[in-house]
PDB file of N, CA and C in Angstrom:
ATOM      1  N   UNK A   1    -196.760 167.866 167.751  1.00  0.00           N
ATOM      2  CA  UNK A   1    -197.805 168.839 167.980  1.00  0.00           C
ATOM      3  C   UNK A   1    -198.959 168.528 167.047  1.00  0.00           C
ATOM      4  N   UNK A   2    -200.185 168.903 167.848  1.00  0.00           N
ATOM      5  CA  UNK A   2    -201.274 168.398 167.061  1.00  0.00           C
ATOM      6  C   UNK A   2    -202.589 169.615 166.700  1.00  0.00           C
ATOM      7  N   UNK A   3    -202.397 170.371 165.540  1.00  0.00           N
ATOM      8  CA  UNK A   3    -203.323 171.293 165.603  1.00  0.00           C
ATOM      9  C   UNK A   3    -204.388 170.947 164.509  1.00  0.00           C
ATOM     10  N   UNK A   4    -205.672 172.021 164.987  1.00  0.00           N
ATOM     11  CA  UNK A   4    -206.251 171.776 163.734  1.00  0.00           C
ATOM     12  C   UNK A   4    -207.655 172.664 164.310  1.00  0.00           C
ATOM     13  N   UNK A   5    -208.345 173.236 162.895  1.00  0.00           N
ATOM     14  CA  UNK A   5    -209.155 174.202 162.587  1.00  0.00           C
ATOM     15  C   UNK A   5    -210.282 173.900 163.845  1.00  0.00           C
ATOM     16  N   UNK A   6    -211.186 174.751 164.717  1.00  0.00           N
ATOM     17  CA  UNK A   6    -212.264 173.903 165.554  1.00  0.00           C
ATOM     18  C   UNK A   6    -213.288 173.808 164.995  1.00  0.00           C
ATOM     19  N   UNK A   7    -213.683 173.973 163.423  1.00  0.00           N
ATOM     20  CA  UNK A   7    -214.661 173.879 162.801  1.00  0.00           C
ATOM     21  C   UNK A   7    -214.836 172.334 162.412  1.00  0.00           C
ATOM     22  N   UNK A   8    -214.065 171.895 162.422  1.00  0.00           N
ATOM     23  CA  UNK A   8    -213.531 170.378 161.726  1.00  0.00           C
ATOM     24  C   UNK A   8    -212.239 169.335 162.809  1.00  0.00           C
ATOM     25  N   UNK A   9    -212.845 169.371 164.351  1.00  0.00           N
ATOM     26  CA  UNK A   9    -211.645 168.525 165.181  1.00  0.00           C
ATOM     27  C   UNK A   9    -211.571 167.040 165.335  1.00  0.00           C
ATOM     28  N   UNK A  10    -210.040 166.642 164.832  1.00  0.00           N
ATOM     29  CA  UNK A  10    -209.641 164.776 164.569  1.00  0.00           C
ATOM     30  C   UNK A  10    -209.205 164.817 165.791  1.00  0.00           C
ATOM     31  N   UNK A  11    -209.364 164.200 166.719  1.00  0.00           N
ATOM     32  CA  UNK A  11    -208.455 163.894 168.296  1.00  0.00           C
ATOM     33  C   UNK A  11    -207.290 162.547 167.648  1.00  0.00           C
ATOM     34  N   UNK A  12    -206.402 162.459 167.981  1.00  0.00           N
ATOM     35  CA  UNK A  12    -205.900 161.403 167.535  1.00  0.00           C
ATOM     36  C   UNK A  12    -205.334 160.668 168.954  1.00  0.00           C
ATOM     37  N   UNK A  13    -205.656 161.269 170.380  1.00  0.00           N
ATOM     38  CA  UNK A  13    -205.072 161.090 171.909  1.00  0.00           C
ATOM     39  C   UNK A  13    -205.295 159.196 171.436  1.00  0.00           C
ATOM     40  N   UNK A  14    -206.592 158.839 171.184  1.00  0.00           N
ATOM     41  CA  UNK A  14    -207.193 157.524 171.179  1.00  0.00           C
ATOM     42  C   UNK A  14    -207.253 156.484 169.971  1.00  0.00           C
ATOM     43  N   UNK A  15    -206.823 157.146 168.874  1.00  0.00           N
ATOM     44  CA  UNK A  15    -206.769 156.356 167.983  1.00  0.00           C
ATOM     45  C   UNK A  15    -206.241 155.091 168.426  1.00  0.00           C
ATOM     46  N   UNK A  16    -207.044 153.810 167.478  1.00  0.00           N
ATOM     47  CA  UNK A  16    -206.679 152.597 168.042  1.00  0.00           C
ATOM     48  C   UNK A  16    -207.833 151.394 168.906  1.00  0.00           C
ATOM     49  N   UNK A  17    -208.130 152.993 170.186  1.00  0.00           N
ATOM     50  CA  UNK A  17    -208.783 152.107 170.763  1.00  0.00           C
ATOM     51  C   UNK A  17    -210.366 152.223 170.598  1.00  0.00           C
ATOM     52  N   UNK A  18    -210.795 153.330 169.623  1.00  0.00           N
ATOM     53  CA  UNK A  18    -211.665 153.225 168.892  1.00  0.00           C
ATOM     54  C   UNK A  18    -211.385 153.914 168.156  1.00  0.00           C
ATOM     55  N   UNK A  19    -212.452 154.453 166.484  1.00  0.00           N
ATOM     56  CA  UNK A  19    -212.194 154.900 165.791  1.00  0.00           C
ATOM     57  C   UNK A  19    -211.917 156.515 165.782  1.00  0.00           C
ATOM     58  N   UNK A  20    -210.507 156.751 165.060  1.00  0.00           N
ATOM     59  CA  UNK A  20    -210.593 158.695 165.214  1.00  0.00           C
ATOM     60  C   UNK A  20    -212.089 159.209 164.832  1.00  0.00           C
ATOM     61  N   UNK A  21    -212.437 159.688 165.172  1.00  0.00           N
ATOM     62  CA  UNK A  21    -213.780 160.698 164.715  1.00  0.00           C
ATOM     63  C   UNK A  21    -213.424 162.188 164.607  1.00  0.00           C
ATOM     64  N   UNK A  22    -213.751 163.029 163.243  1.00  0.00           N
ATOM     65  CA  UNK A  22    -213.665 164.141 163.614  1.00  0.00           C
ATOM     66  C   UNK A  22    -214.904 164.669 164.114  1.00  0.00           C
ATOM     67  N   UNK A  23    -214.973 166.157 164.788  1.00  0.00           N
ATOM     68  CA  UNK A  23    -215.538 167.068 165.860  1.00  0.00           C
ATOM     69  C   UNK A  23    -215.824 168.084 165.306  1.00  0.00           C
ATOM     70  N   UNK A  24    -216.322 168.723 165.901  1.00  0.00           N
ATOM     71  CA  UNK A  24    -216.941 169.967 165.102  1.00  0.00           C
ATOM     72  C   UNK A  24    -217.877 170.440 166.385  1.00  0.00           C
ATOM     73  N   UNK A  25    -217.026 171.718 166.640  1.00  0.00           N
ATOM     74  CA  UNK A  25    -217.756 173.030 167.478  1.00  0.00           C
ATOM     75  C   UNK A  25    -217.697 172.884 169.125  1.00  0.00           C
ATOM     76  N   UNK A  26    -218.744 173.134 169.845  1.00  0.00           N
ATOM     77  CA  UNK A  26    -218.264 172.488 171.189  1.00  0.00           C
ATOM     78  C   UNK A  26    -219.141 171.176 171.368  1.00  0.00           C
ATOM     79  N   UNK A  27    -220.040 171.229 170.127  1.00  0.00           N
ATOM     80  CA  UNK A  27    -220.428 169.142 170.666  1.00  0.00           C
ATOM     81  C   UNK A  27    -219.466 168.366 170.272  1.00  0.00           C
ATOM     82  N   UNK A  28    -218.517 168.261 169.569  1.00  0.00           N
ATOM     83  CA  UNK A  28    -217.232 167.748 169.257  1.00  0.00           C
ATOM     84  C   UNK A  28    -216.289 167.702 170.235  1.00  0.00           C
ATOM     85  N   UNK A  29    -216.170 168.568 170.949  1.00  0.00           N
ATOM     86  CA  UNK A  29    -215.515 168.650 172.376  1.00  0.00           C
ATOM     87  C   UNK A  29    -215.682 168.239 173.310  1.00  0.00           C
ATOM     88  N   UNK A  30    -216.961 168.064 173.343  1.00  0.00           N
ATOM     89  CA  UNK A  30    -218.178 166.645 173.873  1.00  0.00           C
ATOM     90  C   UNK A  30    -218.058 165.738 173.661  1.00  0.00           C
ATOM     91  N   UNK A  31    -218.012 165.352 172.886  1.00  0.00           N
ATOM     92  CA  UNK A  31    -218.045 163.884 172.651  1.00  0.00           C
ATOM     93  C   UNK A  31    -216.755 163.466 172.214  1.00  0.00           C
ATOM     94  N   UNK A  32    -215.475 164.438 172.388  1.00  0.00           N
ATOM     95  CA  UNK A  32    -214.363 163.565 172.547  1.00  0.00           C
ATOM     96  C   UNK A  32    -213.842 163.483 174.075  1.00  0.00           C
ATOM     97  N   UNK A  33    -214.509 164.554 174.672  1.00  0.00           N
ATOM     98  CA  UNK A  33    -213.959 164.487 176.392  1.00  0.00           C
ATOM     99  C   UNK A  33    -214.931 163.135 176.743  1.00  0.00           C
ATOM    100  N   UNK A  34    -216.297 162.754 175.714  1.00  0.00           N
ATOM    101  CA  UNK A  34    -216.857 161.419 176.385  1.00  0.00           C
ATOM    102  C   UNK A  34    -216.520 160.076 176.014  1.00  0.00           C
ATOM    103  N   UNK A  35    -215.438 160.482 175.270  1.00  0.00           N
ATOM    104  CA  UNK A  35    -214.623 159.288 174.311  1.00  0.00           C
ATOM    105  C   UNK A  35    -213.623 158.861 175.303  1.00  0.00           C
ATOM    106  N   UNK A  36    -212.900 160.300 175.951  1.00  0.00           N
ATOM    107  CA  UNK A  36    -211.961 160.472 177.317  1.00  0.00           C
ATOM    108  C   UNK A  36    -212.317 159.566 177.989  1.00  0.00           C
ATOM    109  N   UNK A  37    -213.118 159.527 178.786  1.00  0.00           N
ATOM    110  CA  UNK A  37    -214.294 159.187 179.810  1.00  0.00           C
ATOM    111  C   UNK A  37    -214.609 157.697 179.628  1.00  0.00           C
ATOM    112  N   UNK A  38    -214.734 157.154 178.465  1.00  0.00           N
ATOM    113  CA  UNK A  38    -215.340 155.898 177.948  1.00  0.00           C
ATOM    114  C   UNK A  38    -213.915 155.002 178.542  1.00  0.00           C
ATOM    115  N   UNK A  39    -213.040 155.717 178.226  1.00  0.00           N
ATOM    116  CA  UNK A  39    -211.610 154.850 178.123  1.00  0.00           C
ATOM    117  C   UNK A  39    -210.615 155.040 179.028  1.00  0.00           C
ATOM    118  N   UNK A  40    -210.678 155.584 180.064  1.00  0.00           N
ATOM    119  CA  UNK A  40    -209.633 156.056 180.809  1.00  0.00           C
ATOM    120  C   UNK A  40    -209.884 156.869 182.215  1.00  0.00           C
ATOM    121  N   UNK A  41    -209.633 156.756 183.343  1.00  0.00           N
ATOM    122  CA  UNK A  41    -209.739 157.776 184.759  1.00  0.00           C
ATOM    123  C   UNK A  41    -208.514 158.510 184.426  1.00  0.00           C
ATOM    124  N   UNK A  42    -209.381 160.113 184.725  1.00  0.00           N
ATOM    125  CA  UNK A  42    -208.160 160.872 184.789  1.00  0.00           C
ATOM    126  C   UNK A  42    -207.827 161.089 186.424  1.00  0.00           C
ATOM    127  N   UNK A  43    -206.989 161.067 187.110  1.00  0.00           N
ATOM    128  CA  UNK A  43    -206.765 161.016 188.322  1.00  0.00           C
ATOM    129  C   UNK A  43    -206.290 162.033 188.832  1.00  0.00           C
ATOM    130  N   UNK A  44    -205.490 162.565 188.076  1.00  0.00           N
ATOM    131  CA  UNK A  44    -204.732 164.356 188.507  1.00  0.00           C
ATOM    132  C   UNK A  44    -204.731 165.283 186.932  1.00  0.00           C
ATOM    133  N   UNK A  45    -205.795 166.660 186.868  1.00  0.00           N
ATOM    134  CA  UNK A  45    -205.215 167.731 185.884  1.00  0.00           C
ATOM    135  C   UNK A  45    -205.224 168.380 186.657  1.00  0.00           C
ATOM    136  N   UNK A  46    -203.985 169.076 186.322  1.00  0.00           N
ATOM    137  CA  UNK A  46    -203.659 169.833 187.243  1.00  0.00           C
ATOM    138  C   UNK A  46    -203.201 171.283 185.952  1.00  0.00           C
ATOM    139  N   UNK A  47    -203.431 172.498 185.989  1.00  0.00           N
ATOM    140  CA  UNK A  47    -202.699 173.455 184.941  1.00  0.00           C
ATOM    141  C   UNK A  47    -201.819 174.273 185.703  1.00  0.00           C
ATOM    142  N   UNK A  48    -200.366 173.971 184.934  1.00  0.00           N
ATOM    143  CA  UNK A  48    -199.183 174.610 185.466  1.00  0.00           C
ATOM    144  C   UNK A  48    -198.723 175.764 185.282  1.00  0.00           C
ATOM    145  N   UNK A  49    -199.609 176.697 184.198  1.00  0.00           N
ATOM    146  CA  UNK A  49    -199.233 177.474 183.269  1.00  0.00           C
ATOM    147  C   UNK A  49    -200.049 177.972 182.727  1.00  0.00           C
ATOM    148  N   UNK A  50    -200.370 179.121 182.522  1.00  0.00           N
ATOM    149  CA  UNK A  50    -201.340 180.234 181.739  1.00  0.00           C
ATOM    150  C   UNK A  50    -200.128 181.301 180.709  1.00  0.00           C
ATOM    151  N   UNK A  51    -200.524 180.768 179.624  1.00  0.00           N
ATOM    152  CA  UNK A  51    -199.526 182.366 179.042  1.00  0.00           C
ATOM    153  C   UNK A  51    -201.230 182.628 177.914  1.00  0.00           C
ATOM    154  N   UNK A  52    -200.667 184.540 178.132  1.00  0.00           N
ATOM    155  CA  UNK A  52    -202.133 184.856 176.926  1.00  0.00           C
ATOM    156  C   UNK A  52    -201.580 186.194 176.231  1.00  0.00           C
ATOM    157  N   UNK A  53    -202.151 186.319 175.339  1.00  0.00           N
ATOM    158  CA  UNK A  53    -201.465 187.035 173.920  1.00  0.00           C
ATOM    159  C   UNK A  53    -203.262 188.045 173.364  1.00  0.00           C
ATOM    160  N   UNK A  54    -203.324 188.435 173.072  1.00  0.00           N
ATOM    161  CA  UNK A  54    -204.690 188.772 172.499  1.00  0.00           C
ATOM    162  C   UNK A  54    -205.070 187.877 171.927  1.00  0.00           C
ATOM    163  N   UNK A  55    -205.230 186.785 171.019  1.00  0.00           N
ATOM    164  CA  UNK A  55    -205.812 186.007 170.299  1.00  0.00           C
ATOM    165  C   UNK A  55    -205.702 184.826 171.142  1.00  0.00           C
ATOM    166  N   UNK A  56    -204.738 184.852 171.565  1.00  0.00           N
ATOM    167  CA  UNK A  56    -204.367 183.424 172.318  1.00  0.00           C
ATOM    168  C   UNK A  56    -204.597 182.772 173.326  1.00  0.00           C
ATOM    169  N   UNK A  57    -204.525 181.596 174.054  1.00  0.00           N
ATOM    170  CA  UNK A  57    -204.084 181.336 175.368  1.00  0.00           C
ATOM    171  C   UNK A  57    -203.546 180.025 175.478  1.00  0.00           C
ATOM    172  N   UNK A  58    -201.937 179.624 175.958  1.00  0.00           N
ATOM    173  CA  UNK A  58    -201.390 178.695 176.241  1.00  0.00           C
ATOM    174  C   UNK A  58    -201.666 177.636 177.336  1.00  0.00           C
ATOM    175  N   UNK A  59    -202.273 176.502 177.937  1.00  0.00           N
ATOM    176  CA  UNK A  59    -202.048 176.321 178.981  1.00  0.00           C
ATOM    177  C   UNK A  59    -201.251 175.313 179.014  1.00  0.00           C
ATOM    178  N   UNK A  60    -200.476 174.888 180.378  1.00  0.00           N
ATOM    179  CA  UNK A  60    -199.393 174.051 180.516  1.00  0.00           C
ATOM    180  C   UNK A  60    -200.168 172.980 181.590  1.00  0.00           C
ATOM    181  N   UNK A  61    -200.407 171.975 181.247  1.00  0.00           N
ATOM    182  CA  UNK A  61    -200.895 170.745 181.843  1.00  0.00           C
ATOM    183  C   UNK A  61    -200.668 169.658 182.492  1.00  0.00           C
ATOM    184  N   UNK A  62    -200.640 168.887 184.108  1.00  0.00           N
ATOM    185  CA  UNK A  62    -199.980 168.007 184.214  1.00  0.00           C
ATOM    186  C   UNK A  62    -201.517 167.090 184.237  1.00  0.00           C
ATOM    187  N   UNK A  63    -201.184 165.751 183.251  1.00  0.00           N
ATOM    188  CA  UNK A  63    -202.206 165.428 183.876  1.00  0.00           C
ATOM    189  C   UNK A  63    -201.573 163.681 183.759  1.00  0.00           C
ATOM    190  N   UNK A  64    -202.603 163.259 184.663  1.00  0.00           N
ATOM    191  CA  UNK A  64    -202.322 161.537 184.702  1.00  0.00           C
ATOM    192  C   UNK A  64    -203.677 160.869 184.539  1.00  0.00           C
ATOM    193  N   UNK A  65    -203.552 159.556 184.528  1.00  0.00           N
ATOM    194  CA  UNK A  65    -204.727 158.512 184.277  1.00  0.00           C
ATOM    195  C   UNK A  65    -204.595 157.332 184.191  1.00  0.00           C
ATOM    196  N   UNK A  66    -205.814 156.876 184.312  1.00  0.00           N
ATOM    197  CA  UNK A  66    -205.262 155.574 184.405  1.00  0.00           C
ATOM    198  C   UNK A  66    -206.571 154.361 183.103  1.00  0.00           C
ATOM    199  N   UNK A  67    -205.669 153.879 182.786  1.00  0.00           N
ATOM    200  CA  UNK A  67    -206.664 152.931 181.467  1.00  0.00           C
ATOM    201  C   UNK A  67    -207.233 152.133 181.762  1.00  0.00           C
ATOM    202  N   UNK A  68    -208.747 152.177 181.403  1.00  0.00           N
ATOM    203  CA  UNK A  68    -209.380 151.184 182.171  1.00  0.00           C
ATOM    204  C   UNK A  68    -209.647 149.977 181.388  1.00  0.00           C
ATOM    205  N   UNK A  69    -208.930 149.599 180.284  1.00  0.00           N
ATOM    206  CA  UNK A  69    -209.159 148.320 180.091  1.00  0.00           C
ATOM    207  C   UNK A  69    -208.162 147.469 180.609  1.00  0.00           C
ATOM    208  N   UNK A  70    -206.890 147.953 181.026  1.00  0.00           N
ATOM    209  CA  UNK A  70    -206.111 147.403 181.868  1.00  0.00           C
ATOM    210  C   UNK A  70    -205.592 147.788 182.554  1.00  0.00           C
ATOM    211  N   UNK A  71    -206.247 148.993 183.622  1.00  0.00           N
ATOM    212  CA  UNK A  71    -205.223 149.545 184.691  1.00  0.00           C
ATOM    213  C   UNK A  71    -204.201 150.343 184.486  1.00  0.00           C
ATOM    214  N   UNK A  72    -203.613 150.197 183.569  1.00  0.00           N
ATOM    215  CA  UNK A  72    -201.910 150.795 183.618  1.00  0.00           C
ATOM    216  C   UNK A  72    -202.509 152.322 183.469  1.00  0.00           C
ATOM    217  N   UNK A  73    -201.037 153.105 184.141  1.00  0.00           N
ATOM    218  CA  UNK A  73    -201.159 154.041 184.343  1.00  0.00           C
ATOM    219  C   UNK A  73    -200.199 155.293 183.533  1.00  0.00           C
ATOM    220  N   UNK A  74    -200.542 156.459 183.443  1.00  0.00           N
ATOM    221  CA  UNK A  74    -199.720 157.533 182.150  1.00  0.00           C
ATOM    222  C   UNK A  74    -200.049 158.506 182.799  1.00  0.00           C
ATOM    223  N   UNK A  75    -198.719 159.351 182.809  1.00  0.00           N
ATOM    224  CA  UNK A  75    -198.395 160.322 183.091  1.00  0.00           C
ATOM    225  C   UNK A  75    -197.955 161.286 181.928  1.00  0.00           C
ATOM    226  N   UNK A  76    -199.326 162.375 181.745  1.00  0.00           N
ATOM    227  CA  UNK A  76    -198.542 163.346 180.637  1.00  0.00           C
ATOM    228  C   UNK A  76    -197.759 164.816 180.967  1.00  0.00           C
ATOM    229  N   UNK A  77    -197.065 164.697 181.421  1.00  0.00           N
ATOM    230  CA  UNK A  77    -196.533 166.214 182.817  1.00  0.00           C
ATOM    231  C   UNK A  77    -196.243 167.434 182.042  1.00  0.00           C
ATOM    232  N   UNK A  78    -196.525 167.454 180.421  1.00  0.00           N
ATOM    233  CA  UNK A  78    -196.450 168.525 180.212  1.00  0.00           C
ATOM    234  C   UNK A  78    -197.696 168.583 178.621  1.00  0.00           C
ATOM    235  N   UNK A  79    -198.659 168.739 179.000  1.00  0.00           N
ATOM    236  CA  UNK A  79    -199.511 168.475 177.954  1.00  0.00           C
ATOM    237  C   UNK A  79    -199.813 169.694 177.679  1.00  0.00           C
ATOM    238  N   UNK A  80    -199.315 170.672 176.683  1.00  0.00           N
ATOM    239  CA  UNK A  80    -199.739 171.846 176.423  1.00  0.00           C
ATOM    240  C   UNK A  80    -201.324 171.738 175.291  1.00  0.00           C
ATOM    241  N   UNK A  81    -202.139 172.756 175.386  1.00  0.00           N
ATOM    242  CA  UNK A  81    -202.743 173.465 174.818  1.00  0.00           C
ATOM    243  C   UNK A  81    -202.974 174.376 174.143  1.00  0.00           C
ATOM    244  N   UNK A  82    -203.254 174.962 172.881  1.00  0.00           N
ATOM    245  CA  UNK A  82    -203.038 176.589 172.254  1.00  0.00           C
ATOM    246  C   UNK A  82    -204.771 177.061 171.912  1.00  0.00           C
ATOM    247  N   UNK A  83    -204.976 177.612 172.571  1.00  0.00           N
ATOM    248  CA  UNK A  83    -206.209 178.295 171.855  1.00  0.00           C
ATOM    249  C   UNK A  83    -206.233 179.444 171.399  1.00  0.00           C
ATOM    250  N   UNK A  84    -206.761 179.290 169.997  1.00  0.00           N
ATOM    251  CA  UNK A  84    -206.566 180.355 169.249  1.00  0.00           C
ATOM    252  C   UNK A  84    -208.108 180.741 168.944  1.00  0.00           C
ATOM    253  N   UNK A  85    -208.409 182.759 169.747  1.00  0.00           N
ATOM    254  CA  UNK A  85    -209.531 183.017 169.375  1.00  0.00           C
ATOM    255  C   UNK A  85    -209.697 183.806 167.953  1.00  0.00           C
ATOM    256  N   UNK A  86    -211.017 183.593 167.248  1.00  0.00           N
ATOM    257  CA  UNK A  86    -211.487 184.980 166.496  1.00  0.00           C
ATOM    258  C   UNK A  86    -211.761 186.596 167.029  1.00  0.00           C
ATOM    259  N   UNK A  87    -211.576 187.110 166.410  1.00  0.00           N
ATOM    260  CA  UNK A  87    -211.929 188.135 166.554  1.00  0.00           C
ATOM    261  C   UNK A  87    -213.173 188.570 167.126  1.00  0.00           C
ATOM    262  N   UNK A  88    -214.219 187.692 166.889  1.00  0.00           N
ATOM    263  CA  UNK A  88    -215.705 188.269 167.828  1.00  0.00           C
ATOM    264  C   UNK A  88    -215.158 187.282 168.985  1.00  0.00           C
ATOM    265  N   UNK A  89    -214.485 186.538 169.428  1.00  0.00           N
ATOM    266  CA  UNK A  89    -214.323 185.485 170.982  1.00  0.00           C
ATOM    267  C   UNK A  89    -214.043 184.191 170.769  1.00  0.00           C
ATOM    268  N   UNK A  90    -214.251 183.847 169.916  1.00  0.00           N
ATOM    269  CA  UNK A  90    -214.570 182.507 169.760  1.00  0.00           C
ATOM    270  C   UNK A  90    -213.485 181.632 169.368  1.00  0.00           C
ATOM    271  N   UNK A  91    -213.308 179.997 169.945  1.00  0.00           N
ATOM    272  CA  UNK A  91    -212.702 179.438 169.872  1.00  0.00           C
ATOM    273  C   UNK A  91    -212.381 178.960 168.077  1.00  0.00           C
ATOM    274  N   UNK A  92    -211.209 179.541 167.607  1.00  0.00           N
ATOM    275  CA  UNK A  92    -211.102 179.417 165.800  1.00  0.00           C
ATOM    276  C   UNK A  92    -210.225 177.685 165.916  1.00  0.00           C
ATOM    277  N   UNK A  93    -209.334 177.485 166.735  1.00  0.00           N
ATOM    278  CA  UNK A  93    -208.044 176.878 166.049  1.00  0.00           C
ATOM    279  C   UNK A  93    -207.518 176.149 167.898  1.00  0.00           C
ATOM    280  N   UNK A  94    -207.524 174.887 167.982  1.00  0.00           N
ATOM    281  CA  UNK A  94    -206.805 174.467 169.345  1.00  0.00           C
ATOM    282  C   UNK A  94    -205.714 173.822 168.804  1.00  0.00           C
ATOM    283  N   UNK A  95    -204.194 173.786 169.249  1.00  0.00           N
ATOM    284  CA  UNK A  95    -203.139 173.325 169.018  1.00  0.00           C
ATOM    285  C   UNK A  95    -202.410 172.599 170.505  1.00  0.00           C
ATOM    286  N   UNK A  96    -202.786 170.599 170.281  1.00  0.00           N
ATOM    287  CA  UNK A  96    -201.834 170.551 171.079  1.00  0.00           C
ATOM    288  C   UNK A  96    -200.917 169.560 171.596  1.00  0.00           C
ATOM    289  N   UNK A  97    -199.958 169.353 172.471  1.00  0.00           N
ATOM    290  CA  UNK A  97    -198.199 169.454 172.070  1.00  0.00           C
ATOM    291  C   UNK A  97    -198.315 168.242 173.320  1.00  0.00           C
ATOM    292  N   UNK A  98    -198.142 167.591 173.258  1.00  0.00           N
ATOM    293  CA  UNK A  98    -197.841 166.266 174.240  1.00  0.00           C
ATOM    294  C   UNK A  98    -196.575 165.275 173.969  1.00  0.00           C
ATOM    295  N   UNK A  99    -195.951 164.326 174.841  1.00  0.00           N
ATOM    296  CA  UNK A  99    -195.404 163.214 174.552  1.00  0.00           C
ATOM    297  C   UNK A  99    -195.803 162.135 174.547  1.00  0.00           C
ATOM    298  N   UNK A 100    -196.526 161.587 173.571  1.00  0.00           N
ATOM    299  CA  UNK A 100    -197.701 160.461 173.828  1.00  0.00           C
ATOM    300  C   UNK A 100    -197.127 159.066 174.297  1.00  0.00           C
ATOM    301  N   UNK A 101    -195.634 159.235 174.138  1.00  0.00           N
ATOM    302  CA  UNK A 101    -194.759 157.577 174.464  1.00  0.00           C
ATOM    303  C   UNK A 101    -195.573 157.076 175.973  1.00  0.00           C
ATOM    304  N   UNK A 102    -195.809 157.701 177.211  1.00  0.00           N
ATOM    305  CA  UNK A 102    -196.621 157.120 178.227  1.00  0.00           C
ATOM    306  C   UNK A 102    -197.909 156.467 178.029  1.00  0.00           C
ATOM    307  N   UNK A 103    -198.339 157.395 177.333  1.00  0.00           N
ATOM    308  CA  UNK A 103    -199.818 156.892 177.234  1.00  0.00           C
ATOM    309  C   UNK A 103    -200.098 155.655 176.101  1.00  0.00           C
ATOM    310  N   UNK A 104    -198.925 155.992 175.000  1.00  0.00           N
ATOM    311  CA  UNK A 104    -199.143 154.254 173.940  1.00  0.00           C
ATOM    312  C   UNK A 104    -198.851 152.939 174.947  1.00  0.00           C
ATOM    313  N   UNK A 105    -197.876 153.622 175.546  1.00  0.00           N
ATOM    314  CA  UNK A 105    -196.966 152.251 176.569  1.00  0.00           C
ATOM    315  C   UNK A 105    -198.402 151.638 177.199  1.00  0.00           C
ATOM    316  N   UNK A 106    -198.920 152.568 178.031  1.00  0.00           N
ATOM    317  CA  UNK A 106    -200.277 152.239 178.659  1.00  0.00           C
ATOM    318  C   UNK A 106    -201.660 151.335 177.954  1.00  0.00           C
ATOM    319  N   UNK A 107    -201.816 152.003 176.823  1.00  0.00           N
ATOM    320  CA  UNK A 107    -203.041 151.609 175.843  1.00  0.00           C
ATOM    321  C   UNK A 107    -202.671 150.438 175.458  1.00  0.00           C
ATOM    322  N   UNK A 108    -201.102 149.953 175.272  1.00  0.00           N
ATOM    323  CA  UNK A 108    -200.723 148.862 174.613  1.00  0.00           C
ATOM    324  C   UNK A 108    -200.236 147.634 175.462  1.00  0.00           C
ATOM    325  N   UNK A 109    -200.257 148.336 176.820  1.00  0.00           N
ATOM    326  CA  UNK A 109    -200.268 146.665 177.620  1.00  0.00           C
ATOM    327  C   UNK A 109    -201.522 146.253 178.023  1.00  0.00           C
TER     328      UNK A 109
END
């Protein structure tokens, strides 16, 4: 599991195939969904799952893709999410929970 404050966000999905960068706020969220984008087709997200709490919201994720520096393809079928709000709305804290063994297999052939 991978959490961390949204004032200050490290993606680590890509480490490797360029450098981690941390993020910060929703241009950070930006420019790691364009980091996404740089490196990979996503081909199916699909969300399997909504759970919500007052502060919270879980989602349950299937998603796949495919790597475009060599094709191969990853399947993450259960990629959870945690968002954790503040008290005025706002996104404080994202936490999230994957099995990354598909996607190294992928990045690394």
């Amino acid at each position: 599991m991978y959490c961390t404050n949204y004032e200050k966000e490290v993606f680590p999905l890509w480490r490797g195939m360029a450098s981690t960068h941390p993020y910060q706020g929703h241009s950070g969220v930006n420019a790691q969904q364009e980091l996404l984008a740089e490196h990979a087709d996503i081909t199916v997200l699909e969300q399997l799952d909504f759970l919500a709490s007052e502060t919270q919201v879980a989602v349950v994720n299937n998603i796949e893709l495919v790597v475009k520096k060599n094709g191969q393809k990853a399947s993450l079928p259960r990629y959870v999410q945690i968002f954790t709000f503040d008290s005025a709305g706002k996104l404080a804290r994202l936490c999230e929970a994957y099995d990354p063994t598909p996607l190294l297999a992928a990045l690394r052939s």
